[in-house]
N, C-alpha and C. Protein backbone atom coordinates (compact mmCIF):
# COMPACT_ATOMS: atom_id res chain seq x y z
N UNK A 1 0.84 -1.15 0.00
CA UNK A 1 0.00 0.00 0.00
C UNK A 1 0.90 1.24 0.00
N UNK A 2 0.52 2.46 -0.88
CA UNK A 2 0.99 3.23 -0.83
C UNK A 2 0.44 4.85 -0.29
N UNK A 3 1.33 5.45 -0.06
CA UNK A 3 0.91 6.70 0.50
C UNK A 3 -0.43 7.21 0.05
N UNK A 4 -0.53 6.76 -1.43
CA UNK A 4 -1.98 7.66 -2.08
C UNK A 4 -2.71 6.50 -2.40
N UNK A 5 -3.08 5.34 -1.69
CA UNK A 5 -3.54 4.27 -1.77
C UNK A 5 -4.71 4.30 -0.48
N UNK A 6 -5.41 5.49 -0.43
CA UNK A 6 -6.32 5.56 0.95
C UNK A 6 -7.18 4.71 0.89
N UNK A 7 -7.87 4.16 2.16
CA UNK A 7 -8.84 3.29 1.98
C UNK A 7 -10.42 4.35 1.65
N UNK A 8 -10.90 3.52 1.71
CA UNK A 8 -12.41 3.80 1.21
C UNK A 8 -13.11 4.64 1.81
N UNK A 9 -13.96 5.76 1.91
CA UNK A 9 -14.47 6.50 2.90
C UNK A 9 -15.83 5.83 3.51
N UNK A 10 -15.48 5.88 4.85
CA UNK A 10 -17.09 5.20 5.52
C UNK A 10 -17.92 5.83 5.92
N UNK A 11 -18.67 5.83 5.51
CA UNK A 11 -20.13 7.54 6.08
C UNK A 11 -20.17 6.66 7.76
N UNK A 12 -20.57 5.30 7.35
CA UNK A 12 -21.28 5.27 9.00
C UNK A 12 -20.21 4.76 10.13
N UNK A 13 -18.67 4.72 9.39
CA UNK A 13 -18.21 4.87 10.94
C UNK A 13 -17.98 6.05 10.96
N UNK A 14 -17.89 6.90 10.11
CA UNK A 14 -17.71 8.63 10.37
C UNK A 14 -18.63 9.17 11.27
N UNK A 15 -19.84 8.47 10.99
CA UNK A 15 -21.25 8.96 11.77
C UNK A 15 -20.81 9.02 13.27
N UNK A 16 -20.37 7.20 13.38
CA UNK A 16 -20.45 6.90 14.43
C UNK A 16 -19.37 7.67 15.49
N UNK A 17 -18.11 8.03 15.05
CA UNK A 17 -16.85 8.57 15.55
C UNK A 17 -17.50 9.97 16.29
N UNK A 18 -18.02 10.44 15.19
CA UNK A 18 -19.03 12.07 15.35
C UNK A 18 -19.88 12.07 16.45
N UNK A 19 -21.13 11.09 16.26
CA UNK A 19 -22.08 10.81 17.84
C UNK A 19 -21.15 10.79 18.97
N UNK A 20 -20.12 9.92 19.25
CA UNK A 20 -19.37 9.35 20.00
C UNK A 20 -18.51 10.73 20.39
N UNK A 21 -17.73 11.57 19.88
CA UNK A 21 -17.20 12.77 20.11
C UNK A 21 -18.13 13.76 20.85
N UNK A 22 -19.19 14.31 19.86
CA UNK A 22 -20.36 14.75 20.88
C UNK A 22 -20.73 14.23 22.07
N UNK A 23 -21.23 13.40 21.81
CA UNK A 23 -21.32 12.25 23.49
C UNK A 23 -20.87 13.02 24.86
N UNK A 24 -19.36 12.76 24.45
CA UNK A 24 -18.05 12.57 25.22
C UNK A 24 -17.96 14.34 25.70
N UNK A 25 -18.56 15.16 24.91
CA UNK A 25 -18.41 16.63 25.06
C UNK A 25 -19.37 16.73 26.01
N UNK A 26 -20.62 16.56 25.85
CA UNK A 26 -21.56 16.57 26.68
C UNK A 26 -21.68 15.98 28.13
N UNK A 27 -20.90 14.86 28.29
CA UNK A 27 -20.68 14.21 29.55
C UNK A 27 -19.30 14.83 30.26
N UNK A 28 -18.61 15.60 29.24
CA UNK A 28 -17.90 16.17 30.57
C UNK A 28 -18.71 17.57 31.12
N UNK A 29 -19.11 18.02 30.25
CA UNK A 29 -19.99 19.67 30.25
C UNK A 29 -21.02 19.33 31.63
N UNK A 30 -21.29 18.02 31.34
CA UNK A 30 -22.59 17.78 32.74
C UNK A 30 -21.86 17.59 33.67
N UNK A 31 -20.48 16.93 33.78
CA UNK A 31 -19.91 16.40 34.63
C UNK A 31 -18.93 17.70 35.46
N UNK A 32 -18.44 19.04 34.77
CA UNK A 32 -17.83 19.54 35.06
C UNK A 32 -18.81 20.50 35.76
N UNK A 33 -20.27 21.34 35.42
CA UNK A 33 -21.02 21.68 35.92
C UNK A 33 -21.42 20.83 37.37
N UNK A 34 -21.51 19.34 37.10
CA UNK A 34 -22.43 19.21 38.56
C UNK A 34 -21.11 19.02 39.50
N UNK A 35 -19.96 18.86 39.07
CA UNK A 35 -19.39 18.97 40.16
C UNK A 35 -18.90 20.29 40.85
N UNK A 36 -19.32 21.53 40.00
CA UNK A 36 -18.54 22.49 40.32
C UNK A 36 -20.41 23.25 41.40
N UNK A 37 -21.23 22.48 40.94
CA UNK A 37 -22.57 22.89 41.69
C UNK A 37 -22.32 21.70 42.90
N UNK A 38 -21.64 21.04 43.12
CA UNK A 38 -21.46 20.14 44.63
C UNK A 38 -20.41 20.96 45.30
N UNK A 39 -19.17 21.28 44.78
CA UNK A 39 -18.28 22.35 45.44
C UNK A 39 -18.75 23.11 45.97
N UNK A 40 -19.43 24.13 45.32
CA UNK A 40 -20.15 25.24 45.79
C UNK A 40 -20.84 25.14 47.24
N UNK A 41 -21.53 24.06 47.11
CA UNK A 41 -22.12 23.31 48.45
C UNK A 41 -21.54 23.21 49.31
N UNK A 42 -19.80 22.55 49.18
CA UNK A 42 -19.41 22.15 50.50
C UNK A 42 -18.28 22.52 50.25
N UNK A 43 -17.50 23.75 50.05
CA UNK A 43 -16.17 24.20 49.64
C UNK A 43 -15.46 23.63 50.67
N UNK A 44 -15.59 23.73 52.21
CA UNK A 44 -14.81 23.30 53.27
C UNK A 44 -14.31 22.17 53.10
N UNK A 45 -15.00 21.68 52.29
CA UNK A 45 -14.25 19.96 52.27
C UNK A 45 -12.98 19.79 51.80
N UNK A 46 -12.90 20.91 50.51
CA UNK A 46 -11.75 21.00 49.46
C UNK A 46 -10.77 21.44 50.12
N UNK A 47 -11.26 23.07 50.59
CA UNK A 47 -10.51 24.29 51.21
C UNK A 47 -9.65 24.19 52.24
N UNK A 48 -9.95 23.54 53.53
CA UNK A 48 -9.88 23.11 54.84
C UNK A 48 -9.35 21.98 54.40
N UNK A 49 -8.92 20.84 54.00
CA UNK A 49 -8.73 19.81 53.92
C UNK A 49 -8.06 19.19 54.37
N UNK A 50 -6.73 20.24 55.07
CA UNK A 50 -5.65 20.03 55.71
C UNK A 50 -5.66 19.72 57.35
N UNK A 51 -6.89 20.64 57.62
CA UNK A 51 -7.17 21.24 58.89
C UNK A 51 -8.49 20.03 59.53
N UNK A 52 -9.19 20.13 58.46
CA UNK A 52 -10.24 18.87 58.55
C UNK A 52 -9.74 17.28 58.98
N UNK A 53 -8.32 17.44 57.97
CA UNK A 53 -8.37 15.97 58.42
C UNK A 53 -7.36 15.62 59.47
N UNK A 54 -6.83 16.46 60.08
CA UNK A 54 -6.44 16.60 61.92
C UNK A 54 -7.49 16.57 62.54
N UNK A 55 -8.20 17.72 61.82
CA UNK A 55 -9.37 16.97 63.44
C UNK A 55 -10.26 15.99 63.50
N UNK A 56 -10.69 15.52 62.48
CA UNK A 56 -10.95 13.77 62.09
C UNK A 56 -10.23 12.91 62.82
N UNK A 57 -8.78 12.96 62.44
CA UNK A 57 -7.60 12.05 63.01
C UNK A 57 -7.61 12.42 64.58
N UNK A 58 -7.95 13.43 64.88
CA UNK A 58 -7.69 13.79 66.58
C UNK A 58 -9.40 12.99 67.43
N UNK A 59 -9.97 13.05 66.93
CA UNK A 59 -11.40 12.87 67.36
C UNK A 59 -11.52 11.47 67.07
N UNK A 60 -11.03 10.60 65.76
CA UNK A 60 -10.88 9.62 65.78
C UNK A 60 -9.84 8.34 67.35
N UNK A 61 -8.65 9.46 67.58
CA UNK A 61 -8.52 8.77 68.55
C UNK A 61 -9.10 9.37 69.92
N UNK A 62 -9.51 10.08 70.02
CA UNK A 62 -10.56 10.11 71.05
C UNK A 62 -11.62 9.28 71.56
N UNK A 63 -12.10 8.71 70.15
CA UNK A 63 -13.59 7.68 70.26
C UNK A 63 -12.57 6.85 70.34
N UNK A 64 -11.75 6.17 69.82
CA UNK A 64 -11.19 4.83 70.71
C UNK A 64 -10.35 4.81 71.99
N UNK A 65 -10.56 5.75 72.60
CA UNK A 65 -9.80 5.93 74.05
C UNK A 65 -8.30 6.21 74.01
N UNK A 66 -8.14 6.70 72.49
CA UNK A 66 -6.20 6.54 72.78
C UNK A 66 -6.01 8.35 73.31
N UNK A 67 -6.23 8.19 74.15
CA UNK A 67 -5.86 9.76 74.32
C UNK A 67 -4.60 10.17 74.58
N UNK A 68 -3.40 9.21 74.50
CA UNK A 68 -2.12 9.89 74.26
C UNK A 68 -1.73 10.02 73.43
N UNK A 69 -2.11 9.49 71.88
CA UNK A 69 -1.88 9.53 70.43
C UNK A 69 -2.69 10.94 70.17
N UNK A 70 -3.87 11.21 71.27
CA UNK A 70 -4.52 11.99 70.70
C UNK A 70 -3.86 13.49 71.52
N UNK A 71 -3.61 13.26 72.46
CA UNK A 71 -2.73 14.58 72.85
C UNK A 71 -1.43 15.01 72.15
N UNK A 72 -1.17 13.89 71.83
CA UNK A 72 -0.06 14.45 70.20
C UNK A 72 -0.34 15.23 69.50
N UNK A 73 -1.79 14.48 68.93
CA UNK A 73 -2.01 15.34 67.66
C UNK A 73 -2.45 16.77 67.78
N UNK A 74 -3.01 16.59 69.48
CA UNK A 74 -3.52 18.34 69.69
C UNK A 74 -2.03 19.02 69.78
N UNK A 75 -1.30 18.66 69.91
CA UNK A 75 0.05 19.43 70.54
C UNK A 75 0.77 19.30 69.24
N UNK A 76 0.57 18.57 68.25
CA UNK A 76 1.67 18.66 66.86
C UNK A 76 3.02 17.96 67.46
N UNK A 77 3.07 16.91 68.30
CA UNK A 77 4.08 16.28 68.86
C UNK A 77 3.77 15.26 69.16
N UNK A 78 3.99 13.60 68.34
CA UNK A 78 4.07 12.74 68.41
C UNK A 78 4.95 12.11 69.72
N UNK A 79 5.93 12.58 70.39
CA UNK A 79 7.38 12.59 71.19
C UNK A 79 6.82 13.53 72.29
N UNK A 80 5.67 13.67 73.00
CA UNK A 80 5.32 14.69 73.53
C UNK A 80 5.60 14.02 74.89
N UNK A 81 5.91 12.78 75.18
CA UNK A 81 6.02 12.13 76.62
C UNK A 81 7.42 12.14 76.87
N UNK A 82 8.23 12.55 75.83
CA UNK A 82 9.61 12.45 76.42
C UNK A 82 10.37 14.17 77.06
N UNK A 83 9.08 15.13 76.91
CA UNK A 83 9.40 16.35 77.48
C UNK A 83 8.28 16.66 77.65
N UNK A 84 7.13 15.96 78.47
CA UNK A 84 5.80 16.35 78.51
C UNK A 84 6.10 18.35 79.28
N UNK A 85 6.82 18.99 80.33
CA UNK A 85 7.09 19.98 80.68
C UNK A 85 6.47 20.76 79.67
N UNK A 86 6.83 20.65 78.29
CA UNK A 86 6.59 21.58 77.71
C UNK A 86 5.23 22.38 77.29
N UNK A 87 4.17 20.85 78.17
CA UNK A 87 2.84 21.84 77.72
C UNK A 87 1.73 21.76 79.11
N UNK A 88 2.67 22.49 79.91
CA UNK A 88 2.22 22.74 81.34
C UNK A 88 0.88 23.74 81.45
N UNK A 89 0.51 24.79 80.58
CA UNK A 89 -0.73 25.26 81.18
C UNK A 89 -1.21 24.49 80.42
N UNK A 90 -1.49 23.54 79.78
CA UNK A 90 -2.54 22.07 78.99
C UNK A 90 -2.20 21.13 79.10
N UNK A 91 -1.61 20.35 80.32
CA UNK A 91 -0.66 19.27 80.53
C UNK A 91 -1.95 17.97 80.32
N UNK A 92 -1.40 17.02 79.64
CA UNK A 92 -2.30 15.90 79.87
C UNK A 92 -3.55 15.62 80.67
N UNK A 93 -3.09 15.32 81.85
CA UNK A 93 -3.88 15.47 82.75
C UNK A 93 -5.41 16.82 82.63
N UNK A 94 -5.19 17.75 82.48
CA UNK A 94 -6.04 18.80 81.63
C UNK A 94 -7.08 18.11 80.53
N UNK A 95 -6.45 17.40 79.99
CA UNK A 95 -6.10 17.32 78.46
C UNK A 95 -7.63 15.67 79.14
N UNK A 96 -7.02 14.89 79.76
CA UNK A 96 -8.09 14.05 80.16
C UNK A 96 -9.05 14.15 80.61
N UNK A 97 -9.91 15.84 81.47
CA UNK A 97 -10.61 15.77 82.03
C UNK A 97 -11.50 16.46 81.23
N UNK A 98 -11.14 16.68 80.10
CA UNK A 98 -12.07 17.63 78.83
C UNK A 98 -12.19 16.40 77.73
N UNK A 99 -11.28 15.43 77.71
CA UNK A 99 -11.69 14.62 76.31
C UNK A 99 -11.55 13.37 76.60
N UNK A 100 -11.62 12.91 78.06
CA UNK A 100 -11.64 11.43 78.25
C UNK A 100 -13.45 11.14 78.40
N UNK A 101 -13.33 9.87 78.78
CA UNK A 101 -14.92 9.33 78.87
C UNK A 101 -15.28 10.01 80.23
N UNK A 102 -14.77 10.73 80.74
CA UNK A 102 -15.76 10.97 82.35
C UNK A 102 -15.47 13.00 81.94
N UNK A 103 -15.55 13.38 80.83
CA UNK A 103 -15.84 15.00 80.86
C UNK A 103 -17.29 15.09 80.95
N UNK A 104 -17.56 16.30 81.64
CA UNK A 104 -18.36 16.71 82.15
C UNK A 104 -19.29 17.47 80.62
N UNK A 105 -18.82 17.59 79.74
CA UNK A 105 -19.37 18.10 78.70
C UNK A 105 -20.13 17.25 77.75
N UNK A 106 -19.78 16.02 77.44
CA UNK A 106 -20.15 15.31 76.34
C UNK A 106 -20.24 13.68 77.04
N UNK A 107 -19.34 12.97 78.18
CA UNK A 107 -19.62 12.15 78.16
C UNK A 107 -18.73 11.56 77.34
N UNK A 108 -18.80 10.22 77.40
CA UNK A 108 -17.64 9.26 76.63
C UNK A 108 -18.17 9.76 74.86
N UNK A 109 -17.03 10.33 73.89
CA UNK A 109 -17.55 10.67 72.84
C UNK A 109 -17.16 9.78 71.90
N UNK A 110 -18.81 9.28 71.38
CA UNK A 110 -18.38 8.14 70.59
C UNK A 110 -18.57 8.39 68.83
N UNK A 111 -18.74 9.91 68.91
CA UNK A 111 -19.28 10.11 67.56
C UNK A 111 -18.91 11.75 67.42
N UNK A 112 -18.56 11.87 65.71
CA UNK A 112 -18.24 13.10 65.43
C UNK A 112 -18.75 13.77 63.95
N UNK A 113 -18.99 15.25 63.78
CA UNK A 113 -19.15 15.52 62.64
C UNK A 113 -19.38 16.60 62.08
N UNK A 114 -18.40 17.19 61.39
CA UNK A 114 -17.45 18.89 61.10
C UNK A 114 -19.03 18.96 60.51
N UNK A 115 -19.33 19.96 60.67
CA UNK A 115 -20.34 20.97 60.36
C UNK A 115 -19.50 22.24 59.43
N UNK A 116 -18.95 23.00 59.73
CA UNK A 116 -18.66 24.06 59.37
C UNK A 116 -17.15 24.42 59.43
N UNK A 117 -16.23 25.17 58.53
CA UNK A 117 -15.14 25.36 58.54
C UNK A 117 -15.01 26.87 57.88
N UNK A 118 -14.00 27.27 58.27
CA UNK A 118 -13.71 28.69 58.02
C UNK A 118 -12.25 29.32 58.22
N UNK A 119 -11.47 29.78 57.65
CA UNK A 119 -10.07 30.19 57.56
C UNK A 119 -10.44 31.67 58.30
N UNK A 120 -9.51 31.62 59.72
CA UNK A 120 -9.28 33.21 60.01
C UNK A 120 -8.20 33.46 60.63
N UNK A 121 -7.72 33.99 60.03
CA UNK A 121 -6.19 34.97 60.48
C UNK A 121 -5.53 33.71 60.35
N UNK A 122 -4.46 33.31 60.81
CA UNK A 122 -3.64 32.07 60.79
C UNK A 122 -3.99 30.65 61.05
N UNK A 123 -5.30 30.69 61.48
CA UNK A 123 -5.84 29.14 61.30
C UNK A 123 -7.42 29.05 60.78
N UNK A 124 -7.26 27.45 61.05
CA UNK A 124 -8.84 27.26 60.69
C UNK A 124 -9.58 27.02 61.36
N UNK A 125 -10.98 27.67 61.84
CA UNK A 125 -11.86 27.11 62.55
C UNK A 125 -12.93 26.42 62.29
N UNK A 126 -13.25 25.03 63.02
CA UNK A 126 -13.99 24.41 62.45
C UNK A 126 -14.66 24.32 63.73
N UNK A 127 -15.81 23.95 63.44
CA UNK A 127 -17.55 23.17 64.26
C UNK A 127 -17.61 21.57 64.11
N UNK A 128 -17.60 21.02 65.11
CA UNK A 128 -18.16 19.94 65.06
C UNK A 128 -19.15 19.60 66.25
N UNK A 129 -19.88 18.92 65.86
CA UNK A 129 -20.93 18.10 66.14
C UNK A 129 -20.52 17.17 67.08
N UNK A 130 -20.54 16.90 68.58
CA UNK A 130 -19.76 15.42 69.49
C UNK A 130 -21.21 15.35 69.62
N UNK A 131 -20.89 13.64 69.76
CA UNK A 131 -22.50 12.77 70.07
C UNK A 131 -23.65 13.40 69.83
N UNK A 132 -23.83 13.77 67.93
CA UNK A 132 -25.31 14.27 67.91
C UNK A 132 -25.90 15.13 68.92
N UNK A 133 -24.78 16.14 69.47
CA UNK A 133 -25.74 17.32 69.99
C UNK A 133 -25.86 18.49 69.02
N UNK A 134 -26.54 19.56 69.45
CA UNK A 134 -27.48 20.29 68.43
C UNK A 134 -26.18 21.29 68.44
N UNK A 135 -25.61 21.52 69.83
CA UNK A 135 -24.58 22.89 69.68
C UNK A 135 -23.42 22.51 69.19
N UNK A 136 -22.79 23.11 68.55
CA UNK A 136 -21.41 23.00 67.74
C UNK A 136 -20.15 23.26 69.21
N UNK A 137 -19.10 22.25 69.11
CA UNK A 137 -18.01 22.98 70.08
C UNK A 137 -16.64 22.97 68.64
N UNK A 138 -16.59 24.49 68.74
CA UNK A 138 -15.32 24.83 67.83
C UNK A 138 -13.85 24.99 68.21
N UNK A 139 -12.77 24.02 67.71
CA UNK A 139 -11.85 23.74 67.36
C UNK A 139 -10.93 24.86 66.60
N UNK A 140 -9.75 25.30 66.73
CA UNK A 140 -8.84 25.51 65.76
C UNK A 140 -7.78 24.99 65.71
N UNK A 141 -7.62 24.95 64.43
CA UNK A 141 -6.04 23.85 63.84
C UNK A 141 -4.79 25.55 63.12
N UNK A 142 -4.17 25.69 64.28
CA UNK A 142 -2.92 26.95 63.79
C UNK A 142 -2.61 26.85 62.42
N UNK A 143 -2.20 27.37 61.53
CA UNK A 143 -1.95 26.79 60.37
C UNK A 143 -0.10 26.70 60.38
N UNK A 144 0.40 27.94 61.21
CA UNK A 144 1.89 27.60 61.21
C UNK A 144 2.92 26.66 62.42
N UNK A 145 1.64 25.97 63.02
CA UNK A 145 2.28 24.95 64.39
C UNK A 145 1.83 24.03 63.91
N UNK A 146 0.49 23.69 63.75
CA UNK A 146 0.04 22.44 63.37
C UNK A 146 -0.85 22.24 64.74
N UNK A 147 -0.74 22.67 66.03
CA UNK A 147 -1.81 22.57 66.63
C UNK A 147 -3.06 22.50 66.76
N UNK A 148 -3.90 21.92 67.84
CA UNK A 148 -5.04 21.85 67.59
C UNK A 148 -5.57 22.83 69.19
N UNK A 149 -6.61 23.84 69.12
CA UNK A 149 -6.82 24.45 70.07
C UNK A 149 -8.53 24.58 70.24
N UNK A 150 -8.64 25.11 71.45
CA UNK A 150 -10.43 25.49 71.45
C UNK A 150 -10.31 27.26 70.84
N UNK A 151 -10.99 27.25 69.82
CA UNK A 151 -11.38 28.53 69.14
C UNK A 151 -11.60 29.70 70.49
N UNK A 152 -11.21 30.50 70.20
CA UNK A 152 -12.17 31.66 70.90
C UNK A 152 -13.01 32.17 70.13
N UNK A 153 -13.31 32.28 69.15
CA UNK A 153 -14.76 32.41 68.11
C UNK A 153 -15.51 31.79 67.89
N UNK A 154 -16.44 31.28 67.32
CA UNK A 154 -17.43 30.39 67.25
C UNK A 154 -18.31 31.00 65.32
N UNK A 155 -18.76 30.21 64.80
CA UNK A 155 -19.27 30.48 63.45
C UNK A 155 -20.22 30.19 63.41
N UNK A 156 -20.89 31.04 63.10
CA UNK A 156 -22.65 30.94 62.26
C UNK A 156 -22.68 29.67 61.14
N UNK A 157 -23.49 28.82 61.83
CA UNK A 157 -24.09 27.45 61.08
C UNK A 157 -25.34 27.16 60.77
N UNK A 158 -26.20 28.33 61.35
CA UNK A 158 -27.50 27.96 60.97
C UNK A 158 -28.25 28.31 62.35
N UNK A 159 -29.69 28.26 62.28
CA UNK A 159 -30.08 28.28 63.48
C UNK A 159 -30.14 26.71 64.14
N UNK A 160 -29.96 27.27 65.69
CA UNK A 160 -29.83 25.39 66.40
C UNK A 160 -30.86 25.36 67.10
């Protein structure tokens, strides 16, 4: 076969190549719209993502009782028992009577779930939800320590 030896022209796989191209235009056009109408919805998920998933990971070991893995993660120090000194006005002990099973606030917390997130000044504050109660207790994650702290602000989520 040679260079000017083309094959035959086919109307109906041409057709078909054509439907199939269109198709393919249209399913991303729907696909790029509905996902950019689900973003819109829940930007925090994207935005926060960093911040979100510390406090997932921190709350996660909370509900299984590891609360020295989990005082790590509030403190950004995995190694936090080999110079515990260093976090004397929040020393552990502190640290157990707000997030173990006998706090006076929530009770053994066996359940969690970020409501709301928001970037201000150097960290992020987020809302979550402990054991399906109605009021939000807000969290911030520093953005330049990596800590995890109780907000002094609180964010509009809706009426409760």
């Amino acid at each position: 076969m040679t260079l000017l030896d083309a094959p035959a022209f086919n109307a109906r796989k041409a057709h078909r190549n054509h439907v199939l191209s269109i198709t393919a235009l249209v399913v991303v056009i729907v696909a790029a719209i509905g996902g950019y109408l689900w973003f819109l919805q829940t930007p925090w998920q994207l935005w926060h993502w960093p911040a979100d998933h510390k406090i997932n990971n921190f709350l996660a070991r909370v509900e299984s009782g590891d609360l020295q893995r989990a005082f790590g993660l509030w403190n950004h120090d995995p190694n936090w028992q080999q110079h515990p000194q260093q976090y004397q006005p929040y020393n552990f002990d502190e640290f157990q009577k707000d997030w173990g099973p006998n706090n006076q606030d929530y009770g053994p917390i066996r359940s969690h779930k970020i409501i709301i997130a928001h970037h201000v000044g150097n960290g992020v504050i987020i809302g979550v939800l402990i054991n399906g109660q109605s009021k939000a207790l807000f969290l911030r994650v520093d953005d330049k320590t990596g800590t995890i702290g109780f907000s002094p602000s609180e964010l509009y989520y809706g009426p409760s």
